[in-house]
N, C-alpha and C. Protein backbone atom coordinates (compact mmCIF):
# COMPACT_ATOMS: atom_id res chain seq x y z
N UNK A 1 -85.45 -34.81 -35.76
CA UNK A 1 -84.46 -34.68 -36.80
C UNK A 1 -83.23 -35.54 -36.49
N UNK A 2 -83.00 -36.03 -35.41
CA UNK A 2 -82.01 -36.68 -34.44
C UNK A 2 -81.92 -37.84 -35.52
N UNK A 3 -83.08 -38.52 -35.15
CA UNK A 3 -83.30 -40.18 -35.12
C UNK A 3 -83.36 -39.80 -36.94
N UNK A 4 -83.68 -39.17 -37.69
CA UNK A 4 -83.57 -39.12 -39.24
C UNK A 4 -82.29 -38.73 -39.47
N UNK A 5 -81.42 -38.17 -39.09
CA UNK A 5 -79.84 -37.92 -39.55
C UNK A 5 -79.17 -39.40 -39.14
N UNK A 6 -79.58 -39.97 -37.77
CA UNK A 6 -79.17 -41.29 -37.22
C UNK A 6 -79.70 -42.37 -38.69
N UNK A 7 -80.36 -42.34 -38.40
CA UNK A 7 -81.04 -43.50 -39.84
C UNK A 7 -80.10 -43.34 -41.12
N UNK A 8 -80.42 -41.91 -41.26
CA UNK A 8 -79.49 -41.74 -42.99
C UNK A 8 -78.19 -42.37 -42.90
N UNK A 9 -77.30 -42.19 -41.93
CA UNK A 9 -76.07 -42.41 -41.23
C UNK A 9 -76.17 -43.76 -41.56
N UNK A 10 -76.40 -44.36 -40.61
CA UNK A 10 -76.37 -46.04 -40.65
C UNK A 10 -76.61 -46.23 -42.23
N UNK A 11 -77.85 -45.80 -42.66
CA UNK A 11 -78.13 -46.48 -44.39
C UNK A 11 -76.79 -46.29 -45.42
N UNK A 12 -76.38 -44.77 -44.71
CA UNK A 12 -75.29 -44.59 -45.86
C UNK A 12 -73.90 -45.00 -45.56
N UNK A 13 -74.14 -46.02 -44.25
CA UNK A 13 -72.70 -46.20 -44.10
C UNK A 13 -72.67 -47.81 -44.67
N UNK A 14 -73.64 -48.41 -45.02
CA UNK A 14 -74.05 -49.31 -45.44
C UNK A 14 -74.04 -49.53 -46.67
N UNK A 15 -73.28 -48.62 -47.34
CA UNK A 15 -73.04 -48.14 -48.50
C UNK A 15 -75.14 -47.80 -49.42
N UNK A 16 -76.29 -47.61 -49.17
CA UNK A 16 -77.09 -46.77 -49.94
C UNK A 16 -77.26 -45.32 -50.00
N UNK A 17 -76.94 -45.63 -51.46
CA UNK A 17 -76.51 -43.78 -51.92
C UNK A 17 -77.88 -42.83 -51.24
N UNK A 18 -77.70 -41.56 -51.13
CA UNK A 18 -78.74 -40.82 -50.56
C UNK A 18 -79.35 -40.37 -51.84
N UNK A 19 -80.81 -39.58 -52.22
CA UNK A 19 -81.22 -39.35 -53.58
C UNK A 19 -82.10 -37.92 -52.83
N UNK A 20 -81.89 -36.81 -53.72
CA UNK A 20 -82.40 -35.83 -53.04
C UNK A 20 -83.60 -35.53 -53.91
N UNK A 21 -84.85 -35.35 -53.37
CA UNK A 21 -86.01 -35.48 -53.81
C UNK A 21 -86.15 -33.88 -54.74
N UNK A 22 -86.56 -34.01 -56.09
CA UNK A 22 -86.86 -32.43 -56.44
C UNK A 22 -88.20 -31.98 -56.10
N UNK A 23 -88.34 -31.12 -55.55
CA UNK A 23 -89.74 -30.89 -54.94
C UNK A 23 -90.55 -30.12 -56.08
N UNK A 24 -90.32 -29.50 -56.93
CA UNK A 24 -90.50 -28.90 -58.25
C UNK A 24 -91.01 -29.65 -59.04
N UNK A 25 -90.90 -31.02 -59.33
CA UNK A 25 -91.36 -32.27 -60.41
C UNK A 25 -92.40 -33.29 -59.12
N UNK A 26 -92.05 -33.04 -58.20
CA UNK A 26 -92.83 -34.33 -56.90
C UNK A 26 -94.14 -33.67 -56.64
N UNK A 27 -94.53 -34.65 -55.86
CA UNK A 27 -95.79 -34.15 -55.64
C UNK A 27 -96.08 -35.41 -54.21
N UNK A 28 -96.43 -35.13 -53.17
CA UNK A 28 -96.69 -35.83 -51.79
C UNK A 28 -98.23 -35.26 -51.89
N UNK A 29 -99.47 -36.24 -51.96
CA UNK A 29 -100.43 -36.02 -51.76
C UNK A 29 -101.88 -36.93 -51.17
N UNK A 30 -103.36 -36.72 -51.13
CA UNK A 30 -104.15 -37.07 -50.62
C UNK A 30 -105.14 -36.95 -51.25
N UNK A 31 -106.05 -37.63 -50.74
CA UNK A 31 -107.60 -38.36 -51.45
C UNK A 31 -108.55 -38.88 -50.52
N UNK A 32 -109.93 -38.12 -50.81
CA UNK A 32 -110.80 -38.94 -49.97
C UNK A 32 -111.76 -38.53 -50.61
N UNK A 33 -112.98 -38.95 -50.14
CA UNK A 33 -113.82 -38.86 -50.59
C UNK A 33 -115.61 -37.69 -49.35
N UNK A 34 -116.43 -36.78 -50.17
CA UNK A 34 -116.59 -35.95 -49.03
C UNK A 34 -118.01 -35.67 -49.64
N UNK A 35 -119.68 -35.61 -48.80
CA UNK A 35 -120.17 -36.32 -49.60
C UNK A 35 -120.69 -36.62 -50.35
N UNK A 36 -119.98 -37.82 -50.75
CA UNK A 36 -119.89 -38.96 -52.13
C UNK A 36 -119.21 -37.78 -53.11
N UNK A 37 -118.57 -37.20 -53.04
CA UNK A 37 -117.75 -36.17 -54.04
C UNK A 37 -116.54 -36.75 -53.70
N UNK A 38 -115.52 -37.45 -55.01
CA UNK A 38 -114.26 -37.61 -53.98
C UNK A 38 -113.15 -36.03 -54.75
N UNK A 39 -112.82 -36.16 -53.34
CA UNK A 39 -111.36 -34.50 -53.84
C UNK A 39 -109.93 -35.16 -53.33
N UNK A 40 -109.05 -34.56 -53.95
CA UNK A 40 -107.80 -34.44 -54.04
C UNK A 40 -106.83 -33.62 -53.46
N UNK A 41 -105.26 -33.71 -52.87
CA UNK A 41 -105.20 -32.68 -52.40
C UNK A 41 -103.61 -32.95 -52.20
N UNK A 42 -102.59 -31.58 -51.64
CA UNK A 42 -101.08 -31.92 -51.66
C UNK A 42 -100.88 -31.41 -50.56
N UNK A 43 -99.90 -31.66 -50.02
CA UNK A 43 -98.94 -30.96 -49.22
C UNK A 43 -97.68 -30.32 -50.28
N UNK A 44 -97.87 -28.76 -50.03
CA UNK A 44 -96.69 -28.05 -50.53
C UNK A 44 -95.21 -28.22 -49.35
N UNK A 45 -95.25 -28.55 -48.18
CA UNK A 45 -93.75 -28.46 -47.99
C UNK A 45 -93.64 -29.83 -47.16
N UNK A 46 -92.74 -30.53 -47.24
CA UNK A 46 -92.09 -31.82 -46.84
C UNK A 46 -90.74 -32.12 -46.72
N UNK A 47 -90.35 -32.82 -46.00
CA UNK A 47 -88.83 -32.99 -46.17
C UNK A 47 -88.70 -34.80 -46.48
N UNK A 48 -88.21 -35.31 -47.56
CA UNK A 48 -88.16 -36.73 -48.01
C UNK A 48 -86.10 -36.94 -47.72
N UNK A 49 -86.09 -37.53 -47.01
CA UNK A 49 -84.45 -37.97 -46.58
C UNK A 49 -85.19 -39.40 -47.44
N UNK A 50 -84.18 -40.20 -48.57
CA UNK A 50 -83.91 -41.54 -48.83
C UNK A 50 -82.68 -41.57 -48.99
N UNK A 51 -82.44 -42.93 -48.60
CA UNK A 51 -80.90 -43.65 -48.90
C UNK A 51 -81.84 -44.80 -49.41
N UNK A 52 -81.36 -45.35 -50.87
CA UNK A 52 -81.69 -46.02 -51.61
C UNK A 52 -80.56 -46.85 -52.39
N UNK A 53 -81.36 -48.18 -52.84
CA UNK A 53 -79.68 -48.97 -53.29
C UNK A 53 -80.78 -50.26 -53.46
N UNK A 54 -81.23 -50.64 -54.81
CA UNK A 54 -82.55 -51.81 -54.82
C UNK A 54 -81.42 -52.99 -54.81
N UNK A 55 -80.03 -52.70 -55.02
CA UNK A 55 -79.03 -54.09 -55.26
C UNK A 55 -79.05 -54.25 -53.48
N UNK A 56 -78.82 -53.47 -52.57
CA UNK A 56 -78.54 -53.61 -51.57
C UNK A 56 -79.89 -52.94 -50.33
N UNK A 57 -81.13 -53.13 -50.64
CA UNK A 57 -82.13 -53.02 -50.13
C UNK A 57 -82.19 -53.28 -48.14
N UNK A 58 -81.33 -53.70 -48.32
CA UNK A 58 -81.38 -53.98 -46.75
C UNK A 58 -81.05 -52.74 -46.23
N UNK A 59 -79.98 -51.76 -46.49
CA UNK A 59 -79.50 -50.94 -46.06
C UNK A 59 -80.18 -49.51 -46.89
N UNK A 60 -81.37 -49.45 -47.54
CA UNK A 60 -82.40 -48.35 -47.72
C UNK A 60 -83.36 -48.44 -46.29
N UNK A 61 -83.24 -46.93 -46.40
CA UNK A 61 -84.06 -46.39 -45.68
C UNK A 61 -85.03 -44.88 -46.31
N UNK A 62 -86.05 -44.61 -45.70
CA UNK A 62 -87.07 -43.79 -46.06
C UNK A 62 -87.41 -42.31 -44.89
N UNK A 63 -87.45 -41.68 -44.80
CA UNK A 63 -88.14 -40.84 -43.67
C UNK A 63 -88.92 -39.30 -44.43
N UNK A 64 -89.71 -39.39 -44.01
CA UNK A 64 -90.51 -38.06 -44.63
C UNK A 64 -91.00 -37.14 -43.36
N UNK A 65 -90.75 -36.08 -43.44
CA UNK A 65 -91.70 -35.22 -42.47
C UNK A 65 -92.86 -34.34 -43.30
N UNK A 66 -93.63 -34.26 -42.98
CA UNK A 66 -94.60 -33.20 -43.70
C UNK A 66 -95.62 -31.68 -42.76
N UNK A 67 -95.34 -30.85 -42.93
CA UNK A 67 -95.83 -29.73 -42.78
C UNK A 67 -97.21 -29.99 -43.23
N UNK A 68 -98.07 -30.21 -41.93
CA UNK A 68 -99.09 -30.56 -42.27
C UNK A 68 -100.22 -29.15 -42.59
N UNK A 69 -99.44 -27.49 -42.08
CA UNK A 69 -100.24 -26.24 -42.54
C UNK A 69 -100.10 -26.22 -44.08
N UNK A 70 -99.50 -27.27 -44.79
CA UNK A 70 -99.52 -27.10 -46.28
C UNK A 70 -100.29 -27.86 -46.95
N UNK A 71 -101.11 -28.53 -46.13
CA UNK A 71 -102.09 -28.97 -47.01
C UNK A 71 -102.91 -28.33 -47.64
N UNK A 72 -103.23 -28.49 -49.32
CA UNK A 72 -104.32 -27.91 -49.95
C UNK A 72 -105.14 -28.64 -50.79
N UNK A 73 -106.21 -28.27 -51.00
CA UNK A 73 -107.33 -28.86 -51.92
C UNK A 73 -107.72 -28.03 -53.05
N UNK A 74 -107.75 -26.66 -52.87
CA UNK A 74 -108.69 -25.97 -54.03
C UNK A 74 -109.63 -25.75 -53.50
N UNK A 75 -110.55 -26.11 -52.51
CA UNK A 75 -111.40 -25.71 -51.67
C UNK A 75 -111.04 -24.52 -50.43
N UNK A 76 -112.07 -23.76 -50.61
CA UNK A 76 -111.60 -22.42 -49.35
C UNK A 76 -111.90 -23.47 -48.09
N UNK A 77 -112.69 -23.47 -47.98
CA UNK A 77 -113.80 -24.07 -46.79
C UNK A 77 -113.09 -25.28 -46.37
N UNK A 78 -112.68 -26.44 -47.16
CA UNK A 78 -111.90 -27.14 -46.57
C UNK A 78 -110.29 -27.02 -45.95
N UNK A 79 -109.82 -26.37 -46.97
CA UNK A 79 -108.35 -25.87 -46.69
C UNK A 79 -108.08 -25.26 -45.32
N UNK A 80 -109.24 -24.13 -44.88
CA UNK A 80 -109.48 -23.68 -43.99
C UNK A 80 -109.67 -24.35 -42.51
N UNK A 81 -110.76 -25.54 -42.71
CA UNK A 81 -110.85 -26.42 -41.65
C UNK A 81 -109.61 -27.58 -41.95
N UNK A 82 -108.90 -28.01 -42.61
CA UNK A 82 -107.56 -28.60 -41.95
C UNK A 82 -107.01 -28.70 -41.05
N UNK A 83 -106.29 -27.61 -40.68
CA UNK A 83 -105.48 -27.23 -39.87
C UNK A 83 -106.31 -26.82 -38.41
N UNK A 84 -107.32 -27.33 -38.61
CA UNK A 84 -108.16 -27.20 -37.24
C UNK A 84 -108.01 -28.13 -35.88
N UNK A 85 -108.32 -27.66 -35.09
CA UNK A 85 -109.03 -29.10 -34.02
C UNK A 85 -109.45 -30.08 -34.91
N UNK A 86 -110.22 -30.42 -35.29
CA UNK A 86 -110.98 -31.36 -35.54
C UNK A 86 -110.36 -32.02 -36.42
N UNK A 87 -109.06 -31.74 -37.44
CA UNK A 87 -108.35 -32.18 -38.29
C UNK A 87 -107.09 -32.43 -37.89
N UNK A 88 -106.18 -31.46 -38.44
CA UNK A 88 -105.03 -32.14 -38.25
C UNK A 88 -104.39 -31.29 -37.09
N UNK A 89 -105.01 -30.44 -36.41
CA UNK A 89 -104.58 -29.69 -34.97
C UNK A 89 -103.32 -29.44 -35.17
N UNK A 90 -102.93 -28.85 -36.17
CA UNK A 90 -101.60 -28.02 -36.32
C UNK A 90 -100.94 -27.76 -35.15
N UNK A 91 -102.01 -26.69 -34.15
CA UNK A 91 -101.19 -25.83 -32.85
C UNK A 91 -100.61 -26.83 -32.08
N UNK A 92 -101.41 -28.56 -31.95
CA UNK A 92 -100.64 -29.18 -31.22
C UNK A 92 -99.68 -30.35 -32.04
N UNK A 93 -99.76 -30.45 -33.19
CA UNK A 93 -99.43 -31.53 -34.20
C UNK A 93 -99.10 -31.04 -35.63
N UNK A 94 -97.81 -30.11 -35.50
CA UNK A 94 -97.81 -29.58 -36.89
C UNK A 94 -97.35 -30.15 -38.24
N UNK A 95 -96.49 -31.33 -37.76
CA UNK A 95 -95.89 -32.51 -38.38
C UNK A 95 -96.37 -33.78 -38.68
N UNK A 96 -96.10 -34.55 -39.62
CA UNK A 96 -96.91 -36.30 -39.61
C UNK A 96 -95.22 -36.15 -39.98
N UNK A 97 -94.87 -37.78 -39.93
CA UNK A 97 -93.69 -38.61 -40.42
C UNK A 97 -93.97 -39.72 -40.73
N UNK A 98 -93.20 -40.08 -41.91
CA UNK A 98 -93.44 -41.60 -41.77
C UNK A 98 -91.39 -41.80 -41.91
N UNK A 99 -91.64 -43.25 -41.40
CA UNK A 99 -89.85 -43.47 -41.18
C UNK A 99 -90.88 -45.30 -41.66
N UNK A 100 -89.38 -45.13 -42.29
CA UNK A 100 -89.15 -47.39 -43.00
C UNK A 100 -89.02 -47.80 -41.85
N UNK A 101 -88.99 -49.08 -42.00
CA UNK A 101 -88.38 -49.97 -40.89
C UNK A 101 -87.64 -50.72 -42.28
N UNK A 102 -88.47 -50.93 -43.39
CA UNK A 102 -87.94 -52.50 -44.25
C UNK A 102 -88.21 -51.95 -45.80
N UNK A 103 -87.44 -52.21 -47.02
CA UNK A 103 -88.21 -51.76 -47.85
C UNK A 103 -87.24 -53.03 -48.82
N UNK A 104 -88.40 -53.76 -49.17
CA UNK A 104 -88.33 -54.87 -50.34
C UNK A 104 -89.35 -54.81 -51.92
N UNK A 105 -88.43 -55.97 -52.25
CA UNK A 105 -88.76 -55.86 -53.59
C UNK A 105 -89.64 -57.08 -53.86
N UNK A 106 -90.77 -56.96 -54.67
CA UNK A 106 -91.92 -57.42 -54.75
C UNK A 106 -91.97 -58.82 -56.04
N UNK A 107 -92.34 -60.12 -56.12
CA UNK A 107 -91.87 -60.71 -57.34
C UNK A 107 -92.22 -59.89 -58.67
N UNK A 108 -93.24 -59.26 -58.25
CA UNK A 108 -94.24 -58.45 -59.97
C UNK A 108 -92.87 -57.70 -60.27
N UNK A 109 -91.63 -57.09 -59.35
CA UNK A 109 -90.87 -56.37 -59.66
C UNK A 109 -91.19 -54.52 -59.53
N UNK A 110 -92.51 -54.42 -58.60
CA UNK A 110 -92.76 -53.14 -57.85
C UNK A 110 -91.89 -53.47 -56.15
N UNK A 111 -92.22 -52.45 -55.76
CA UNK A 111 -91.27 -52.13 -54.01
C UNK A 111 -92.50 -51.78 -53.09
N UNK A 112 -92.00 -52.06 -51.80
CA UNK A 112 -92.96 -51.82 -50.38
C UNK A 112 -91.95 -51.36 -49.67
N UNK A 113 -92.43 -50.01 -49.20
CA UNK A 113 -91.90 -50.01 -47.76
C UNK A 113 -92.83 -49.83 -46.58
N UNK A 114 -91.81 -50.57 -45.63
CA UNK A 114 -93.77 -50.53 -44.87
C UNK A 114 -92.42 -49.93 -43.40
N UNK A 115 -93.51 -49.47 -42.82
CA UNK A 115 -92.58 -48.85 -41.80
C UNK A 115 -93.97 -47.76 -40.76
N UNK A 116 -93.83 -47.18 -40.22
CA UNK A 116 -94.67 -46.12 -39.11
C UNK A 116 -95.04 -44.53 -39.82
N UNK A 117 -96.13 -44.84 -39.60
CA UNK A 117 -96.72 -43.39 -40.39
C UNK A 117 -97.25 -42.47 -38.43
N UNK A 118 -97.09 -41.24 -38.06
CA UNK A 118 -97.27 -41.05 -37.23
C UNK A 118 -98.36 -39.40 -37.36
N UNK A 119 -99.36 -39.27 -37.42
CA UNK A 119 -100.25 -38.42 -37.42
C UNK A 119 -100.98 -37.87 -35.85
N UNK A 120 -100.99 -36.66 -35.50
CA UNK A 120 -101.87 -36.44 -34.38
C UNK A 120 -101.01 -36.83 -33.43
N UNK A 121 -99.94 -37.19 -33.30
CA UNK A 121 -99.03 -37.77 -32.07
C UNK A 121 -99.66 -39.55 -31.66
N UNK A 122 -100.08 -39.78 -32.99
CA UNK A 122 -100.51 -41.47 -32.71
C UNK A 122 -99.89 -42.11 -34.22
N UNK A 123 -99.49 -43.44 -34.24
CA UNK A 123 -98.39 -44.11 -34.63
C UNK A 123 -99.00 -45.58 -35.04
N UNK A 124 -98.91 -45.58 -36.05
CA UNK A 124 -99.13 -46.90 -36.58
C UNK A 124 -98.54 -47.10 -37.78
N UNK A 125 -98.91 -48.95 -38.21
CA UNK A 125 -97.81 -49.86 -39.30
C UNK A 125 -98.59 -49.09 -40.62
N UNK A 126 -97.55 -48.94 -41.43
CA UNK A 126 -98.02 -48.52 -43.12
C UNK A 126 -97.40 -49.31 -43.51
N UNK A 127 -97.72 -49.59 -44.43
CA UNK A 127 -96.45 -49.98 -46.19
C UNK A 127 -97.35 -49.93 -47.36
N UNK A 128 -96.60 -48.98 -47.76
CA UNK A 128 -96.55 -48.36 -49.27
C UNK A 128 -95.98 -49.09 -50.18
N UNK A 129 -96.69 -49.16 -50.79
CA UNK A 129 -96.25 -49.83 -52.33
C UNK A 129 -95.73 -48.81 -53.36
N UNK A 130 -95.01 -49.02 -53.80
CA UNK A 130 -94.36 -47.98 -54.98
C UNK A 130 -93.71 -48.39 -56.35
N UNK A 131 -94.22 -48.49 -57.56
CA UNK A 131 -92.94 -48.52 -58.62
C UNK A 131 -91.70 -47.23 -58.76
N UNK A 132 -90.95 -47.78 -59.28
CA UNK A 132 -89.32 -47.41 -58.89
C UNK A 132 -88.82 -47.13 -60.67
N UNK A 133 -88.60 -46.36 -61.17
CA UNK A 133 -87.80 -46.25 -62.42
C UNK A 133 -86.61 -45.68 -62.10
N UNK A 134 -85.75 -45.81 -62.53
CA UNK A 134 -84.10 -45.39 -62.18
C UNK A 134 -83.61 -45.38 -63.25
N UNK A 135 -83.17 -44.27 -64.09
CA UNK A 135 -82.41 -44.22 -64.89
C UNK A 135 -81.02 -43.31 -64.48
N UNK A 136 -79.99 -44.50 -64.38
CA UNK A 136 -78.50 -43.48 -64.53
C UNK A 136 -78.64 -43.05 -62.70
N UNK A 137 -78.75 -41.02 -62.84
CA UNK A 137 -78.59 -40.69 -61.04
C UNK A 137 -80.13 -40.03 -60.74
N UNK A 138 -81.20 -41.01 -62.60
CA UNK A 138 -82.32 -40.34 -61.26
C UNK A 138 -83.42 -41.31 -61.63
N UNK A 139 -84.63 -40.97 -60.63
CA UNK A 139 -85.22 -41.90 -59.64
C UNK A 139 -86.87 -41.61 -60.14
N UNK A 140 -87.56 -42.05 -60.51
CA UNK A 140 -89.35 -41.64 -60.74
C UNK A 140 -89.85 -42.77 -59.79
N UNK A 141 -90.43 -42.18 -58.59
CA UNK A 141 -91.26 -43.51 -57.82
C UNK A 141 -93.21 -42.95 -57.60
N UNK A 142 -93.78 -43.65 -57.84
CA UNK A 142 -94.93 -43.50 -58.05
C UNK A 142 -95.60 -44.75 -56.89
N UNK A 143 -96.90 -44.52 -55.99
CA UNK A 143 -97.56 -44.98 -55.15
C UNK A 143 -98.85 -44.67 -54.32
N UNK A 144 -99.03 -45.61 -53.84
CA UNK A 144 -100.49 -45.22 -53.19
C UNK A 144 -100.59 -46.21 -52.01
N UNK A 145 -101.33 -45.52 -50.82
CA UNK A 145 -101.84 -46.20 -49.84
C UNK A 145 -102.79 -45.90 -49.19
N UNK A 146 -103.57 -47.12 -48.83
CA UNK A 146 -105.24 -46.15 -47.54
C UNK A 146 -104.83 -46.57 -46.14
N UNK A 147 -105.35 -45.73 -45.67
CA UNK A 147 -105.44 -45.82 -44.17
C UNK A 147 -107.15 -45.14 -44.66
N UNK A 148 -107.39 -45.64 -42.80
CA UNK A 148 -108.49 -44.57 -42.32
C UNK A 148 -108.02 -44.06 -41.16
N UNK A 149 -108.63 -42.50 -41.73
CA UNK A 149 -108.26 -41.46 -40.80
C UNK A 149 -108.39 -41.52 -39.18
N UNK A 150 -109.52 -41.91 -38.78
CA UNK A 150 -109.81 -41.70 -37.52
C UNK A 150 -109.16 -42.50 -36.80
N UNK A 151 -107.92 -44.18 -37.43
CA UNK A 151 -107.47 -44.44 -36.50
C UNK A 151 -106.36 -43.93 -36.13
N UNK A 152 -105.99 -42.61 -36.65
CA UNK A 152 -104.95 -41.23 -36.03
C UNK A 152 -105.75 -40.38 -35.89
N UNK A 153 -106.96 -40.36 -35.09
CA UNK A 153 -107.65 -38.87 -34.63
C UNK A 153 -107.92 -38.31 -35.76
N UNK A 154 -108.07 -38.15 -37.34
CA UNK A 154 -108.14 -37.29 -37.60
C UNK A 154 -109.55 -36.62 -38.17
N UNK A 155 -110.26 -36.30 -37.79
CA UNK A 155 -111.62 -35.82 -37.59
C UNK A 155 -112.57 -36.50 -36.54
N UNK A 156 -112.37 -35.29 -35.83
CA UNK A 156 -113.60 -35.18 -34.41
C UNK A 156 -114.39 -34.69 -34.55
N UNK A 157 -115.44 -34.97 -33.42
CA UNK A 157 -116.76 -34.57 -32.97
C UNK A 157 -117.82 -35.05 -34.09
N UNK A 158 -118.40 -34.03 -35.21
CA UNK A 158 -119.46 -35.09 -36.26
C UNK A 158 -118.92 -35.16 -37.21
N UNK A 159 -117.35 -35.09 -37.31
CA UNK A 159 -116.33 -35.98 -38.16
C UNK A 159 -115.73 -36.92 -38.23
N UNK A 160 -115.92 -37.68 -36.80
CA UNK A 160 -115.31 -38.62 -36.72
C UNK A 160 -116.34 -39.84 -36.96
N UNK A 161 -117.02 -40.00 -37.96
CA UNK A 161 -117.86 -40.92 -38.55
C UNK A 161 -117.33 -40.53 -40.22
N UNK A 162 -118.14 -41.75 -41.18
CA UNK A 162 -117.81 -41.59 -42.04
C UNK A 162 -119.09 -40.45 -43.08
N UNK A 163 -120.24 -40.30 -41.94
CA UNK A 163 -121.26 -39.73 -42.94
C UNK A 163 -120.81 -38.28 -43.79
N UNK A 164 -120.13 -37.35 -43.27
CA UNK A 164 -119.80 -36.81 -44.50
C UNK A 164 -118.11 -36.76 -45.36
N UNK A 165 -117.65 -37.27 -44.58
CA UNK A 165 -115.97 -37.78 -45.00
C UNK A 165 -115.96 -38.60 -44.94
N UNK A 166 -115.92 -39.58 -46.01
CA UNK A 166 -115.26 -41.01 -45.63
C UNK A 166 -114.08 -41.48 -44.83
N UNK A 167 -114.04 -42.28 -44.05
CA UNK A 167 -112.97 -42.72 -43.36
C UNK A 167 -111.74 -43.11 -43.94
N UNK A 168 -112.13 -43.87 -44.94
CA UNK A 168 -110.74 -44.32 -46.34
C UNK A 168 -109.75 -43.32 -46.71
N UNK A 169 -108.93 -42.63 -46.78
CA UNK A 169 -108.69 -41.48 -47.28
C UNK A 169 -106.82 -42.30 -47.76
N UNK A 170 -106.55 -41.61 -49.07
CA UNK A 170 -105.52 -42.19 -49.54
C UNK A 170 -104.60 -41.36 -49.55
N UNK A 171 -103.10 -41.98 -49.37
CA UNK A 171 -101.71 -40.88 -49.23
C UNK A 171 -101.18 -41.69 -51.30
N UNK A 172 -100.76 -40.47 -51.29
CA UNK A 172 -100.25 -40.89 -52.99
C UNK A 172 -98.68 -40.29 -52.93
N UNK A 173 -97.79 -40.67 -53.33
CA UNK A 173 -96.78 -40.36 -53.82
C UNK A 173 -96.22 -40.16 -55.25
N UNK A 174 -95.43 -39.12 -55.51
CA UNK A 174 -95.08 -39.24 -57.25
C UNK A 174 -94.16 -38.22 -57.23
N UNK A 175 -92.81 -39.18 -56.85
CA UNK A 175 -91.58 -38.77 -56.46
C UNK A 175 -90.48 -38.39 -57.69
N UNK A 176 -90.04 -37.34 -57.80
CA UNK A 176 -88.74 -37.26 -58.53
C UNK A 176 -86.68 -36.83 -58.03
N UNK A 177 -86.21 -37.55 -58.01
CA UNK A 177 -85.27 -37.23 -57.22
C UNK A 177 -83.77 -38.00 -57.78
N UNK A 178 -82.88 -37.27 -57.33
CA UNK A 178 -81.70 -37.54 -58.24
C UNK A 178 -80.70 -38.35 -56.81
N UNK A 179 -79.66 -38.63 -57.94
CA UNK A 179 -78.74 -39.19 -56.72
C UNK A 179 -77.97 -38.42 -56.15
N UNK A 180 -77.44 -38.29 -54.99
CA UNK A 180 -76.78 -37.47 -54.29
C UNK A 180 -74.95 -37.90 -54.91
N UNK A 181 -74.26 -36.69 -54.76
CA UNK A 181 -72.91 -36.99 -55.47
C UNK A 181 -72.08 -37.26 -53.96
């Protein structure tokens, strides 16, 4: 929480306004495919810190934490094995984050931020692509990105192949959030 109050700090002293995410209209979620059935799925609790400013992009920044016991699908059976060993090992890894490093603007006139997604206590490069609507003090950002799972641990033993989970699995965003006064 250190290094995310540090970040906001710097962004907002940099003059980008902070925008507080409504979690009520948002939605932070996931996709894969299981098999050959593809399912869908959210995290109910997250914390989204942005300092945002597309005139002054240098000084946006991003950080998300996510409560990874909130993942759901609609499935008993899967919901259930989540939070397992073999998934996202809650007891030792109850959190993922992702934190920016950079977030630019694209010629088509969509945004990337690409920055460290950290799952399982292992850490690697993302960037997310996102469109951005802004009207006035609020914000609609919409996106998608793949990773595969297993290069953050996430399904072991006869999960960590793709035969009945695919490895591809997609993070989606569909953000609503106002500007901070």
């Amino acid at each position: 929480m250190f290094v995310a109050t540090l970040a906001m700090a710097r962004a907002s002293a940099a003059g980008a306004p902070n925008w507080t995410v409504d979690l009520a209209k948002s939605k932070l979620g996931f996709s894969g495919t299981q098999t050959g059935e593809p399912f869908t799925g959210s995290f109910t609790r997250y914390d989204a810190r942005i300092a945002f400013d597309p005139a002054h992009l240098e000084a946006s920044h991003l950080t998300v934490t996510v409560d990874l016991a909130s993942a759901t699908t609609g499935d008993t059976q899967r919901d259930t094995a989540l939070p397992g060993d073999d998934w996202f090992d809650i007891a030792h890894f109850p959190q993922a984050s992702f934190v920016s490093d950079t977030v630019r603007k694209k010629p088509d006139g969509t945004y990337q931020a690409t920055g460290r997604l950290t799952l399982r206590g292992i850490t690697h490069p993302l960037t997310l692509p996102f469109t951005l609507d802004i009207k006035g003090g609020s914000a609609h950002a919409k996106g998608h990105a793949a990773l595969i799972r297993t290069a953050f641990g996430i399904g072991q033993g006869q999960w960590a192949t793709g035969d009945y989970v695919a490895l591809e699995v997609g993070v989606d965003i569909d953000l609503v959030a106002t500007r901070s006064k």
